[in-house]
PDB file of N, CA and C in Angstrom:
ATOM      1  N   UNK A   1      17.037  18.752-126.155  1.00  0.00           N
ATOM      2  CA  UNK A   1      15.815  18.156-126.634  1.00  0.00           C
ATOM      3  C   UNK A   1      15.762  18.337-128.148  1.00  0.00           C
ATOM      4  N   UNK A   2      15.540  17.191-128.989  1.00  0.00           N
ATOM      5  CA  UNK A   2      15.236  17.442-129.933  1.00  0.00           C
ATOM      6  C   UNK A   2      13.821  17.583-130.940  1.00  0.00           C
ATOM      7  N   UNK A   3      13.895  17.647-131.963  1.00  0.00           N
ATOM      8  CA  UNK A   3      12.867  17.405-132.678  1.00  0.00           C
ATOM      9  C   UNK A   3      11.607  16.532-132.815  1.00  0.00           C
ATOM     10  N   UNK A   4      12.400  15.246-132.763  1.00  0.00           N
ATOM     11  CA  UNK A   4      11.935  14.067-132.534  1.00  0.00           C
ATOM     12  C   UNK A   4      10.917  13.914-131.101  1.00  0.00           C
ATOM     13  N   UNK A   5      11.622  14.245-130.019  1.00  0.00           N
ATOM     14  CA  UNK A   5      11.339  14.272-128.703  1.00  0.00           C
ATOM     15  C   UNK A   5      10.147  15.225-128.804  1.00  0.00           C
ATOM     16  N   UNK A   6      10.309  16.108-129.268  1.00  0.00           N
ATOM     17  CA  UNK A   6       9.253  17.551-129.329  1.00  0.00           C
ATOM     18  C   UNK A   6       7.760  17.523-130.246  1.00  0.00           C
ATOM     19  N   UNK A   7       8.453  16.301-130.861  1.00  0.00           N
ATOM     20  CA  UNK A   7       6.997  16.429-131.955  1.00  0.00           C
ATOM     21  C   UNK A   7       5.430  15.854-130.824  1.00  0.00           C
ATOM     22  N   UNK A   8       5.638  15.486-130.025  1.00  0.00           N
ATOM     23  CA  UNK A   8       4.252  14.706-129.769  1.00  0.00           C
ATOM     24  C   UNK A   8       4.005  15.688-128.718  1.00  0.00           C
ATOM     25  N   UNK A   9       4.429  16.601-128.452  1.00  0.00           N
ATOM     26  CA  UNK A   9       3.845  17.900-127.559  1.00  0.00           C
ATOM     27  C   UNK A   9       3.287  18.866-128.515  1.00  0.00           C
ATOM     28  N   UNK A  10       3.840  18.905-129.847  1.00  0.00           N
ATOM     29  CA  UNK A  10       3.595  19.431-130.971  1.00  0.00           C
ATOM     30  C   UNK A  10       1.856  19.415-131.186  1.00  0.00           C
ATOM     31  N   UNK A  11       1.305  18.738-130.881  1.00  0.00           N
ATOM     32  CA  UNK A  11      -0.379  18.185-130.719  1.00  0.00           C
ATOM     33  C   UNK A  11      -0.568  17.890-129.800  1.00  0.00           C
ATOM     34  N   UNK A  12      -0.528  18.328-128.288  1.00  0.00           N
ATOM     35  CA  UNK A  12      -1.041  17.910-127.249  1.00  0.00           C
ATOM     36  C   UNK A  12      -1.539  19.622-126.862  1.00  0.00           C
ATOM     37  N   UNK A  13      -2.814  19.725-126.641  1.00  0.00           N
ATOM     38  CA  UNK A  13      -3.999  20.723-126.428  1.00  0.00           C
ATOM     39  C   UNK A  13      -2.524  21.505-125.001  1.00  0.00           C
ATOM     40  N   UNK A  14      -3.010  20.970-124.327  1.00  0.00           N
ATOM     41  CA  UNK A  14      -2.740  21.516-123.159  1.00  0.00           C
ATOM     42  C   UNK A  14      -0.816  22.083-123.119  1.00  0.00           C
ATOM     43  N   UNK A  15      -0.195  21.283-123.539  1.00  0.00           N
ATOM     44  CA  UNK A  15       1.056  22.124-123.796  1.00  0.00           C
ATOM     45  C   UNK A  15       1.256  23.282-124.279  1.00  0.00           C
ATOM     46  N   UNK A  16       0.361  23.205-125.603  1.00  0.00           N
ATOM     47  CA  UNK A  16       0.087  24.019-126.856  1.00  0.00           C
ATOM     48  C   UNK A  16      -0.300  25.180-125.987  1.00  0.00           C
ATOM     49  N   UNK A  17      -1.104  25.399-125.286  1.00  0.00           N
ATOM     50  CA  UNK A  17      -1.770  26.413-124.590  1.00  0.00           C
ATOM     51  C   UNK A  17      -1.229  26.759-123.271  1.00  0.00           C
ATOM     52  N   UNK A  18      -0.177  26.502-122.360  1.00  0.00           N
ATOM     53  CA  UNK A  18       0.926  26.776-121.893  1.00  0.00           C
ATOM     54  C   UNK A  18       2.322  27.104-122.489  1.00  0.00           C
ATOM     55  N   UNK A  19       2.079  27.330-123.549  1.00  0.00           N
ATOM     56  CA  UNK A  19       3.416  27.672-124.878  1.00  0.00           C
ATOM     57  C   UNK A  19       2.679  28.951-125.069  1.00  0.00           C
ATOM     58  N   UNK A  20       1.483  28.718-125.682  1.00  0.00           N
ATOM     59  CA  UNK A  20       1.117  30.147-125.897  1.00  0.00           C
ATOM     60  C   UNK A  20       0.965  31.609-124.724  1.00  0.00           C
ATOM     61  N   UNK A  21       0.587  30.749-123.743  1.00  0.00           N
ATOM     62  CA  UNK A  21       0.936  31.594-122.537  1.00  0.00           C
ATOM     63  C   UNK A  21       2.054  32.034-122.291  1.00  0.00           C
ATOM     64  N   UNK A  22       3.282  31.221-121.885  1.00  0.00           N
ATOM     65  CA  UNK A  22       4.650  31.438-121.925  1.00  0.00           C
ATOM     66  C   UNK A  22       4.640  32.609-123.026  1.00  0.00           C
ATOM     67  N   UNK A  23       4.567  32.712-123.860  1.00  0.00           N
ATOM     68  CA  UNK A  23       5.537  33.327-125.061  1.00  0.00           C
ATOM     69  C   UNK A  23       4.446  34.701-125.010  1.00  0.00           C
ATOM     70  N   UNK A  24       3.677  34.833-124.590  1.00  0.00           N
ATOM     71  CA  UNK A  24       2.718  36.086-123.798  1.00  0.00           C
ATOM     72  C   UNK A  24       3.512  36.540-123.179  1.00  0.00           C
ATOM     73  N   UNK A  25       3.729  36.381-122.090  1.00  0.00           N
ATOM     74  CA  UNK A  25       4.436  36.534-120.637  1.00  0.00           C
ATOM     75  C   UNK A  25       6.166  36.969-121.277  1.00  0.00           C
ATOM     76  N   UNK A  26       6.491  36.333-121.967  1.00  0.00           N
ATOM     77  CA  UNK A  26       7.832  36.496-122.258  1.00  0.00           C
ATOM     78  C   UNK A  26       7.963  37.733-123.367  1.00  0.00           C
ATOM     79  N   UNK A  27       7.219  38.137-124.154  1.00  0.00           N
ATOM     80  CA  UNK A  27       7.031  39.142-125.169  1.00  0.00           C
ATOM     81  C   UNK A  27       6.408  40.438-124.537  1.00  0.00           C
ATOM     82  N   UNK A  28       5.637  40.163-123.047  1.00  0.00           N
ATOM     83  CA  UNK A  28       5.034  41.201-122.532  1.00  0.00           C
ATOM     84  C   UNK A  28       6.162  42.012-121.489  1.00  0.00           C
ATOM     85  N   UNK A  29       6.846  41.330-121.172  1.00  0.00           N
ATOM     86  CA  UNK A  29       8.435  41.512-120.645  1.00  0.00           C
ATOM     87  C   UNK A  29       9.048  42.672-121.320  1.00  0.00           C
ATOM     88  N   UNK A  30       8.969  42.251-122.853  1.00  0.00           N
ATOM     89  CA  UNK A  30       9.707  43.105-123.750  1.00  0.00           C
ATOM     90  C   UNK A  30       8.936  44.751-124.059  1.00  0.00           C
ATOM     91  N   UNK A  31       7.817  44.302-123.487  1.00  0.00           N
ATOM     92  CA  UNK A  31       6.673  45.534-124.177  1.00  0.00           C
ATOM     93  C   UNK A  31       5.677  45.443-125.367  1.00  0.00           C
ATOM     94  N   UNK A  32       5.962  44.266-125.965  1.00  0.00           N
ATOM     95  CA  UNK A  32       5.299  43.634-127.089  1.00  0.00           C
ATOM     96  C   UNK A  32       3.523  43.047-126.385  1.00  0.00           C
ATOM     97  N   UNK A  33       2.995  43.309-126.861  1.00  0.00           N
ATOM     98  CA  UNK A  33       1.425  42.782-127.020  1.00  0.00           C
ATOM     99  C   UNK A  33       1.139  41.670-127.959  1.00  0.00           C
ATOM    100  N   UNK A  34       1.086  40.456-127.563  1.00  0.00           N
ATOM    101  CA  UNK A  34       1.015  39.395-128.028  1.00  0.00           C
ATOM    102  C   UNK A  34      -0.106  38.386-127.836  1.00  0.00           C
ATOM    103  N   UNK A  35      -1.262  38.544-128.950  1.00  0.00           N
ATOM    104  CA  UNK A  35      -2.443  38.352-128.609  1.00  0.00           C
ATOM    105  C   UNK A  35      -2.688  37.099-129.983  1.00  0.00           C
ATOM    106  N   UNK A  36      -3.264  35.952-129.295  1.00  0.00           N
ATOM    107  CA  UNK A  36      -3.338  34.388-129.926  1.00  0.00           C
ATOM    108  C   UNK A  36      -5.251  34.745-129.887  1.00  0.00           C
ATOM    109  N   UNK A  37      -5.541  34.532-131.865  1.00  0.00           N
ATOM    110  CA  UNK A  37      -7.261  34.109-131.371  1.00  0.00           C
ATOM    111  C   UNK A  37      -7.514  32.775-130.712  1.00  0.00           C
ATOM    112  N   UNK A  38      -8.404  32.790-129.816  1.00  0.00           N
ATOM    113  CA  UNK A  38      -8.831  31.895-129.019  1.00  0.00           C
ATOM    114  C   UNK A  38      -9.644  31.131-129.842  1.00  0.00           C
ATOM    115  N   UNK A  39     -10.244  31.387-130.457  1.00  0.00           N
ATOM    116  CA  UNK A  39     -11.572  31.071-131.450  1.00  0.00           C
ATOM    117  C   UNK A  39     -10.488  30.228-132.573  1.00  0.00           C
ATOM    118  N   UNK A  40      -9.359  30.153-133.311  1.00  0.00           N
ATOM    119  CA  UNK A  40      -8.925  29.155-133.999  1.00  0.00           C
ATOM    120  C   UNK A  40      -8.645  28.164-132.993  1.00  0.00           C
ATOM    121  N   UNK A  41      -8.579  26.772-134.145  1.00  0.00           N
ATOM    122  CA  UNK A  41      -7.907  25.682-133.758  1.00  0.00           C
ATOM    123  C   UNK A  41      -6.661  25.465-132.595  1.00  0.00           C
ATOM    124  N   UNK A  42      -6.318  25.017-131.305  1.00  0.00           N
ATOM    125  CA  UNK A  42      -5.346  24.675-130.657  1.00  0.00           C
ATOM    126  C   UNK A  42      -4.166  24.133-131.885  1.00  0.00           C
ATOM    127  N   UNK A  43      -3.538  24.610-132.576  1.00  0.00           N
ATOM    128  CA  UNK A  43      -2.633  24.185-133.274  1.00  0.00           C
ATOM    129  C   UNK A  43      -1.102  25.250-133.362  1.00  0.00           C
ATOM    130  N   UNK A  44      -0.111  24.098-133.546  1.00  0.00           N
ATOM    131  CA  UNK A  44       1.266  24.754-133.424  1.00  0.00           C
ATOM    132  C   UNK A  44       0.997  25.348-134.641  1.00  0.00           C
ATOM    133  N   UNK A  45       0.749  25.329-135.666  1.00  0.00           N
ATOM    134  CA  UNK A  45       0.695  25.781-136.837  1.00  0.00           C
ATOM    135  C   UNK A  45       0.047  27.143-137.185  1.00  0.00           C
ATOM    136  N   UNK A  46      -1.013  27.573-136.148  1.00  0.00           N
ATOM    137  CA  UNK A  46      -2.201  28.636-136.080  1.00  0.00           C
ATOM    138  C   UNK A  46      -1.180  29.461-135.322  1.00  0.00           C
ATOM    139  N   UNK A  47      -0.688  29.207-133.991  1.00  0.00           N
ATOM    140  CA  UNK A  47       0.333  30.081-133.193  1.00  0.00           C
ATOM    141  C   UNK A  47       1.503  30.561-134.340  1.00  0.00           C
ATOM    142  N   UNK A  48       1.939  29.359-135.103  1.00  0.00           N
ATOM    143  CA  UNK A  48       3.077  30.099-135.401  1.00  0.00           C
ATOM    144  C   UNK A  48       2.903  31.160-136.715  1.00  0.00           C
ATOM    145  N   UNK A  49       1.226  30.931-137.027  1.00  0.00           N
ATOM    146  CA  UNK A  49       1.357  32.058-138.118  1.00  0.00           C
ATOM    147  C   UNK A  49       0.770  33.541-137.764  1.00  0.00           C
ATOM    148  N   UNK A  50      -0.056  33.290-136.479  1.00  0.00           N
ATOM    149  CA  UNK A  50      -0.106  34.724-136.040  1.00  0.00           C
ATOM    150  C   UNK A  50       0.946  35.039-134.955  1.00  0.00           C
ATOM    151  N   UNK A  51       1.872  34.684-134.552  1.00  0.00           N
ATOM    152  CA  UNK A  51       2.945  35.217-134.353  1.00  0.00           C
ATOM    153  C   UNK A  51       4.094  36.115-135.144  1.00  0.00           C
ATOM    154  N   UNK A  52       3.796  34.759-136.670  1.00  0.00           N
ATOM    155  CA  UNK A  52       4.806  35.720-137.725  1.00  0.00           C
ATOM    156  C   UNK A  52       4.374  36.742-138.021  1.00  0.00           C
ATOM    157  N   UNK A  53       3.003  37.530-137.769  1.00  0.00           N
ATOM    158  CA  UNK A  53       2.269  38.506-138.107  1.00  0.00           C
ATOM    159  C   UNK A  53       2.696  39.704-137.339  1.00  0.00           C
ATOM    160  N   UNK A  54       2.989  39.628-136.076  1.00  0.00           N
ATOM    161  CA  UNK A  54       3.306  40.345-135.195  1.00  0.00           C
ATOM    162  C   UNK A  54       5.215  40.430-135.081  1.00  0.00           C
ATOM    163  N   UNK A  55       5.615  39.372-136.048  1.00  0.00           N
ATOM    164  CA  UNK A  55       7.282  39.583-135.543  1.00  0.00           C
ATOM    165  C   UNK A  55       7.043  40.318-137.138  1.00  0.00           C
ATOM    166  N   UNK A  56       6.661  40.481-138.184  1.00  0.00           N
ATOM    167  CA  UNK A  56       6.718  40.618-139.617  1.00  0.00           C
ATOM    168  C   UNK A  56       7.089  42.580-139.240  1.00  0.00           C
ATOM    169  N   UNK A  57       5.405  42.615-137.986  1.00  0.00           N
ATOM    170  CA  UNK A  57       5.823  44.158-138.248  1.00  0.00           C
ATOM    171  C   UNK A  57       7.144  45.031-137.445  1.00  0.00           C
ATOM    172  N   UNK A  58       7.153  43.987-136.422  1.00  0.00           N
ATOM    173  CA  UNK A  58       8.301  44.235-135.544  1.00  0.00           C
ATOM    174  C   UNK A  58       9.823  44.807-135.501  1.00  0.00           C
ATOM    175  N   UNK A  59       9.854  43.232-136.858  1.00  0.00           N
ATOM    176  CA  UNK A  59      11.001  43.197-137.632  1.00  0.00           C
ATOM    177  C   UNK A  59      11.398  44.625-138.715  1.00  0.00           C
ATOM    178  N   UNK A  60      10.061  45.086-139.250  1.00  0.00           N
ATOM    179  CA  UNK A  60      10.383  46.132-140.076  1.00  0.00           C
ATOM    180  C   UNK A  60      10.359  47.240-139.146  1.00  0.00           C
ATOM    181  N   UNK A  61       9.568  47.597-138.375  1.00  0.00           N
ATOM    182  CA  UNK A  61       9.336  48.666-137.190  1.00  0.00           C
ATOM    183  C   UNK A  61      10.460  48.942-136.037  1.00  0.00           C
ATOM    184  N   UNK A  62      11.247  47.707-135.086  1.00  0.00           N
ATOM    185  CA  UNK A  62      11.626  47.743-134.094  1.00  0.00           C
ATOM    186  C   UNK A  62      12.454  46.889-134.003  1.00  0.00           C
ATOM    187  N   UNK A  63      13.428  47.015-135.344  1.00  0.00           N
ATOM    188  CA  UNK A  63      14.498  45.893-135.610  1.00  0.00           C
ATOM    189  C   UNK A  63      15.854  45.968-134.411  1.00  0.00           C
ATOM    190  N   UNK A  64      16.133  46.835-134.314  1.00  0.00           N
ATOM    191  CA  UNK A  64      16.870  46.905-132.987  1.00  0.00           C
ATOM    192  C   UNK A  64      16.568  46.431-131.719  1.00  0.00           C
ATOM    193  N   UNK A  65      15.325  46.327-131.310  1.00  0.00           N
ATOM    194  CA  UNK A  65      15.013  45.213-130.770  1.00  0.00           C
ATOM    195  C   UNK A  65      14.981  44.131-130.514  1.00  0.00           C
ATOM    196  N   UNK A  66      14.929  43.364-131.463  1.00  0.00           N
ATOM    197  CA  UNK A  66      14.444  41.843-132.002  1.00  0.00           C
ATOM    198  C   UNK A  66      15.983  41.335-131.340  1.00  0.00           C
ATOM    199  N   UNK A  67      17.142  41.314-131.181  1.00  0.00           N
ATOM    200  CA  UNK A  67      18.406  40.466-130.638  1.00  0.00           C
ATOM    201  C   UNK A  67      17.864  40.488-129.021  1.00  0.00           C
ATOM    202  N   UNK A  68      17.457  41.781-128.724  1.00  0.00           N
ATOM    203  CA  UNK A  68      17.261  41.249-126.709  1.00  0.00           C
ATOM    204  C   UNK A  68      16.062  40.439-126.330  1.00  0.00           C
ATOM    205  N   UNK A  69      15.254  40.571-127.481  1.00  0.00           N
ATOM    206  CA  UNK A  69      14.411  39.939-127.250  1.00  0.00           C
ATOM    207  C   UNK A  69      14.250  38.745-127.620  1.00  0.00           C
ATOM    208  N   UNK A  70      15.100  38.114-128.517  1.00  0.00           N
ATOM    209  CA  UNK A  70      15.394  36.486-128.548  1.00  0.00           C
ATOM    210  C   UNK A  70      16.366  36.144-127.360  1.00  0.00           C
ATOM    211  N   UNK A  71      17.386  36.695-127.147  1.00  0.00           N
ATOM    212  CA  UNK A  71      18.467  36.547-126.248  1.00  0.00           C
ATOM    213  C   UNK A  71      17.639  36.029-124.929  1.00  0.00           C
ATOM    214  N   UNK A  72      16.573  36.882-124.244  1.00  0.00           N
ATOM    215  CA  UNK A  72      15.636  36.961-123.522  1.00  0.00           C
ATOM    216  C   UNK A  72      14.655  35.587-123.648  1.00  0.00           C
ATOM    217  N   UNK A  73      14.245  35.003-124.408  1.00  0.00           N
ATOM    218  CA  UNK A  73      13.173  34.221-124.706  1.00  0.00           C
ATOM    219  C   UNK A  73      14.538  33.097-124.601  1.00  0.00           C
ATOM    220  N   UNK A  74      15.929  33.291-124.780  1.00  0.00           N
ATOM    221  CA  UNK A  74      16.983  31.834-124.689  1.00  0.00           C
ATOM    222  C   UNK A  74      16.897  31.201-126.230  1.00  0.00           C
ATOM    223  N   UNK A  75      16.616  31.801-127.063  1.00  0.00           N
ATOM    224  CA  UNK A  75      17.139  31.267-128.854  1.00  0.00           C
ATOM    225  C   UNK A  75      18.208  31.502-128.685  1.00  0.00           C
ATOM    226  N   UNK A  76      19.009  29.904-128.595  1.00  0.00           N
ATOM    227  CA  UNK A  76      20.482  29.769-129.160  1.00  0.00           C
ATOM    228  C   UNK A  76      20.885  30.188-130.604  1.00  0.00           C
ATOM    229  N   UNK A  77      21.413  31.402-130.361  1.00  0.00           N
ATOM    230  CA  UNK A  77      22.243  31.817-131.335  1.00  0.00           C
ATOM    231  C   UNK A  77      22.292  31.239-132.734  1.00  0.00           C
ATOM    232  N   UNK A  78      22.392  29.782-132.604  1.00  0.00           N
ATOM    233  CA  UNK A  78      23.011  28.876-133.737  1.00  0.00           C
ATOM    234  C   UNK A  78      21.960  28.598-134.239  1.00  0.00           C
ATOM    235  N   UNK A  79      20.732  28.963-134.020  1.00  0.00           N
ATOM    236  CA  UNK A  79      19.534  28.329-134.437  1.00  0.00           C
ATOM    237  C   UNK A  79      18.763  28.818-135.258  1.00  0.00           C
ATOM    238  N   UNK A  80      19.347  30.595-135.201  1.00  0.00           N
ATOM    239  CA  UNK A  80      18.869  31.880-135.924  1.00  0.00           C
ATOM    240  C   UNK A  80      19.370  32.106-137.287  1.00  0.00           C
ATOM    241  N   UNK A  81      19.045  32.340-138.211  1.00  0.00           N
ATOM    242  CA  UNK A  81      19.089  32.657-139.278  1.00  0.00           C
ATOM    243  C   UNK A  81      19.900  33.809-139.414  1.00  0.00           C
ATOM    244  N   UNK A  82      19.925  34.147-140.652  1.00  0.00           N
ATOM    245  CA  UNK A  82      20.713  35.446-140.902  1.00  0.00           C
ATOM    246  C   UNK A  82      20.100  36.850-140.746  1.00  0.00           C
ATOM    247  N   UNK A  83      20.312  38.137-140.096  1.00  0.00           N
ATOM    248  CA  UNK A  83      19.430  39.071-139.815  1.00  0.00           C
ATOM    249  C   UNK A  83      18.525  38.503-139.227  1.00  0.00           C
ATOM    250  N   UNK A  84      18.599  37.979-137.554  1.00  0.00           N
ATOM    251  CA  UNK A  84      17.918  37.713-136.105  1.00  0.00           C
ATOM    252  C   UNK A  84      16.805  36.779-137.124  1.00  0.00           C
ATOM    253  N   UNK A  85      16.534  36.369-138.704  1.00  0.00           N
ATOM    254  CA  UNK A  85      15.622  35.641-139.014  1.00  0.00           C
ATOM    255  C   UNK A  85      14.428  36.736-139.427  1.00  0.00           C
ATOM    256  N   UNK A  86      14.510  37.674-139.493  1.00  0.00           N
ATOM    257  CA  UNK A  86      13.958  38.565-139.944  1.00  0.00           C
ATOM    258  C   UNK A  86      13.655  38.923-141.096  1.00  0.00           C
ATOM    259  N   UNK A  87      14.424  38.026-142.141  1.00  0.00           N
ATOM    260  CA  UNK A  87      14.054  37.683-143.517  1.00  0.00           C
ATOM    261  C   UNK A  87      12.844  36.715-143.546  1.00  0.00           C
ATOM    262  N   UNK A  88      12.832  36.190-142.831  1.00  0.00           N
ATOM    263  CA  UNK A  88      11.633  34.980-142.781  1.00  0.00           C
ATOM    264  C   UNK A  88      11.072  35.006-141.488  1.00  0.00           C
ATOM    265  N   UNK A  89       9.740  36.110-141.071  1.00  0.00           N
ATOM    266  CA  UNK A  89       9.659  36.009-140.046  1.00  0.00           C
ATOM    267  C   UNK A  89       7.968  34.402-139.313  1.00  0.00           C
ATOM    268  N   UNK A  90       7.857  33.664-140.411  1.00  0.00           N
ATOM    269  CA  UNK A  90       7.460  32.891-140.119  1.00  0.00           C
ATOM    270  C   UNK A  90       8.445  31.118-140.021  1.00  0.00           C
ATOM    271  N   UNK A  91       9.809  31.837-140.210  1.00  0.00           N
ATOM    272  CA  UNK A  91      10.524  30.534-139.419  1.00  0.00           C
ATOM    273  C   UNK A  91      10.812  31.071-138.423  1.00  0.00           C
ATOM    274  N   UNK A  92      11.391  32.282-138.064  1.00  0.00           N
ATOM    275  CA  UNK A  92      11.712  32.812-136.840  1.00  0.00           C
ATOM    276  C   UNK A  92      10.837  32.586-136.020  1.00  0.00           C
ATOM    277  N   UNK A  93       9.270  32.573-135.902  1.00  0.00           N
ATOM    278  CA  UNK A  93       7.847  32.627-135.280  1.00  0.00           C
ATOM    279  C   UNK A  93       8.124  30.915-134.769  1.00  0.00           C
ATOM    280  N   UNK A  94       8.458  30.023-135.770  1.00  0.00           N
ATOM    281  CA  UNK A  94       8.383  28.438-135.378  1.00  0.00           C
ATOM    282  C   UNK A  94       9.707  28.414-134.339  1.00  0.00           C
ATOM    283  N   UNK A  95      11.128  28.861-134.443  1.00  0.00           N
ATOM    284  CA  UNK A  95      11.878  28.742-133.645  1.00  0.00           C
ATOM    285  C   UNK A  95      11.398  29.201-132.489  1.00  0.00           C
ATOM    286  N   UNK A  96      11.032  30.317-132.386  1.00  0.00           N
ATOM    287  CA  UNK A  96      10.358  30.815-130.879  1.00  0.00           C
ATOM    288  C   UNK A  96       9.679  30.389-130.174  1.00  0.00           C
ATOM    289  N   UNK A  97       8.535  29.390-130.748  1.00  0.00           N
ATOM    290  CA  UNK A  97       7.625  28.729-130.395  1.00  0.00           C
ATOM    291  C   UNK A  97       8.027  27.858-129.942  1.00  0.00           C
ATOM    292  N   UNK A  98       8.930  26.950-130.718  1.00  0.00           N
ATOM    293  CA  UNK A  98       9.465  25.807-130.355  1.00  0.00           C
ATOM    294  C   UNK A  98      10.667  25.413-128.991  1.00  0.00           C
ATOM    295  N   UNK A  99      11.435  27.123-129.003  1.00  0.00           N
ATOM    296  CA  UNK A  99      12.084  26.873-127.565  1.00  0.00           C
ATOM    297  C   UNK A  99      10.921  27.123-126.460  1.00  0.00           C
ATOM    298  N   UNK A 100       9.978  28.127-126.879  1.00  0.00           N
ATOM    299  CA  UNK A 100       8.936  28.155-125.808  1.00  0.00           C
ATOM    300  C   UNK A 100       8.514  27.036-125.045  1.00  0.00           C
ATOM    301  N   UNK A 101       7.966  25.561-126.142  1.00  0.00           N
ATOM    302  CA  UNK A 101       7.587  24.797-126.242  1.00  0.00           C
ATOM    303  C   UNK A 101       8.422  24.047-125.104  1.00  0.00           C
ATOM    304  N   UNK A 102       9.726  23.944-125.737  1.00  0.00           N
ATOM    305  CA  UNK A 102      10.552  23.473-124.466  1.00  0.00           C
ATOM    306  C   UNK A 102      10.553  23.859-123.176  1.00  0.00           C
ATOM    307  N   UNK A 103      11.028  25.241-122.816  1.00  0.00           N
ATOM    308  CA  UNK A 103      10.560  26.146-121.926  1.00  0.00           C
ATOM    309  C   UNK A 103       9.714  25.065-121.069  1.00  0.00           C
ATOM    310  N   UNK A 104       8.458  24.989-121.537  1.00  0.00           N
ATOM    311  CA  UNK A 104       6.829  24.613-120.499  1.00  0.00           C
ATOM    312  C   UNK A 104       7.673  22.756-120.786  1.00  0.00           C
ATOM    313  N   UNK A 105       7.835  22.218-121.546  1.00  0.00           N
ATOM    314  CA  UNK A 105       7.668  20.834-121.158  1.00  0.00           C
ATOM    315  C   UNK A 105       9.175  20.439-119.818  1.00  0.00           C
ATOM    316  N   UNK A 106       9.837  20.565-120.025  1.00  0.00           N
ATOM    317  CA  UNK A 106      10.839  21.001-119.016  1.00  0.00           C
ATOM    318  C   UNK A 106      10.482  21.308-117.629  1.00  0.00           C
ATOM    319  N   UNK A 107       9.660  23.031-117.594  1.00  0.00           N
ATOM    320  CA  UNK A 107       9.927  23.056-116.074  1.00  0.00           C
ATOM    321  C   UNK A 107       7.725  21.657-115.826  1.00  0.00           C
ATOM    322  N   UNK A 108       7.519  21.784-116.755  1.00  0.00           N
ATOM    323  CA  UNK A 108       6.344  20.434-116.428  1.00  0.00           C
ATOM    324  C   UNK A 108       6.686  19.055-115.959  1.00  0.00           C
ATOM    325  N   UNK A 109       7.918  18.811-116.723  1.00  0.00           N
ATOM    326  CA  UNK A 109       8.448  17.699-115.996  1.00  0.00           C
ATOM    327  C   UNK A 109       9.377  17.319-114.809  1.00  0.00           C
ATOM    328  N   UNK A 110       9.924  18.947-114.764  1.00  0.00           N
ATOM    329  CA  UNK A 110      10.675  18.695-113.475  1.00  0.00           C
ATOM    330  C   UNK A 110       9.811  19.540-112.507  1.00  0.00           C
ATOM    331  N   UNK A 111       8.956  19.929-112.669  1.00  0.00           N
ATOM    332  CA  UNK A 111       7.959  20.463-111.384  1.00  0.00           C
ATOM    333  C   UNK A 111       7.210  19.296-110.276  1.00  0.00           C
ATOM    334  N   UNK A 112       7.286  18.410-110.970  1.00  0.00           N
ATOM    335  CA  UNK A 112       6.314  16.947-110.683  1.00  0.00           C
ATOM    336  C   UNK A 112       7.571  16.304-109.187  1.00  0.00           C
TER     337      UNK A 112
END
């Protein structure tokens, strides 16, 4: 799936909020507490910056971590940056999101 394909889930309420669930569920796996305000905007953009908030301290705190726990969430390798992306942990936050993203539209369409 690409980009292209992905953008118009990119703004659809209800994906958006089965992404954010997913990536709950998948971070709570790890032991991570991963908490989205409810009270902002439904936007990919709002997820992916309080996410980078929570990978920012992660990354400096529990860096040995951060490889099982992408490995785990299914970030292809090739997609990651240098140091698990941990130099930039608000692109790392959009990659995550974005396989998440896939993740839910996937098993949504083949659940039907």
């Amino acid at each position: 799936m690409n980009e292209i394909q992905i953008e118009k889930y990119r703004h659809d309420h209800a994906y958006l909020r089965a992404m954010a669930e997913q990536t709950v569920k998948d971070f709570e796996r790890f032991g991570y507490k991963v908490e989205f305000n409810a009270e902002l905007p439904v936007q990919f953009e709002n997820y992916k910056l309080q996410l980078s908030i929570h990978l920012k301290n992660w990354c400096k705190n529990e860096f040995d971590r951060i490889p099982n726990l992408l490995y785990h969430i299914d970030v292809p390798e090739h997609m990651l940056p240098s140091n698990y992306g941990c130099k930039d942990p608000e692109k790392l936050s959009d990659i995550i999101l974005q396989r998440e993203l896939i993740k839910v539209i996937i098993r949504k369409h083949y659940s039907s």
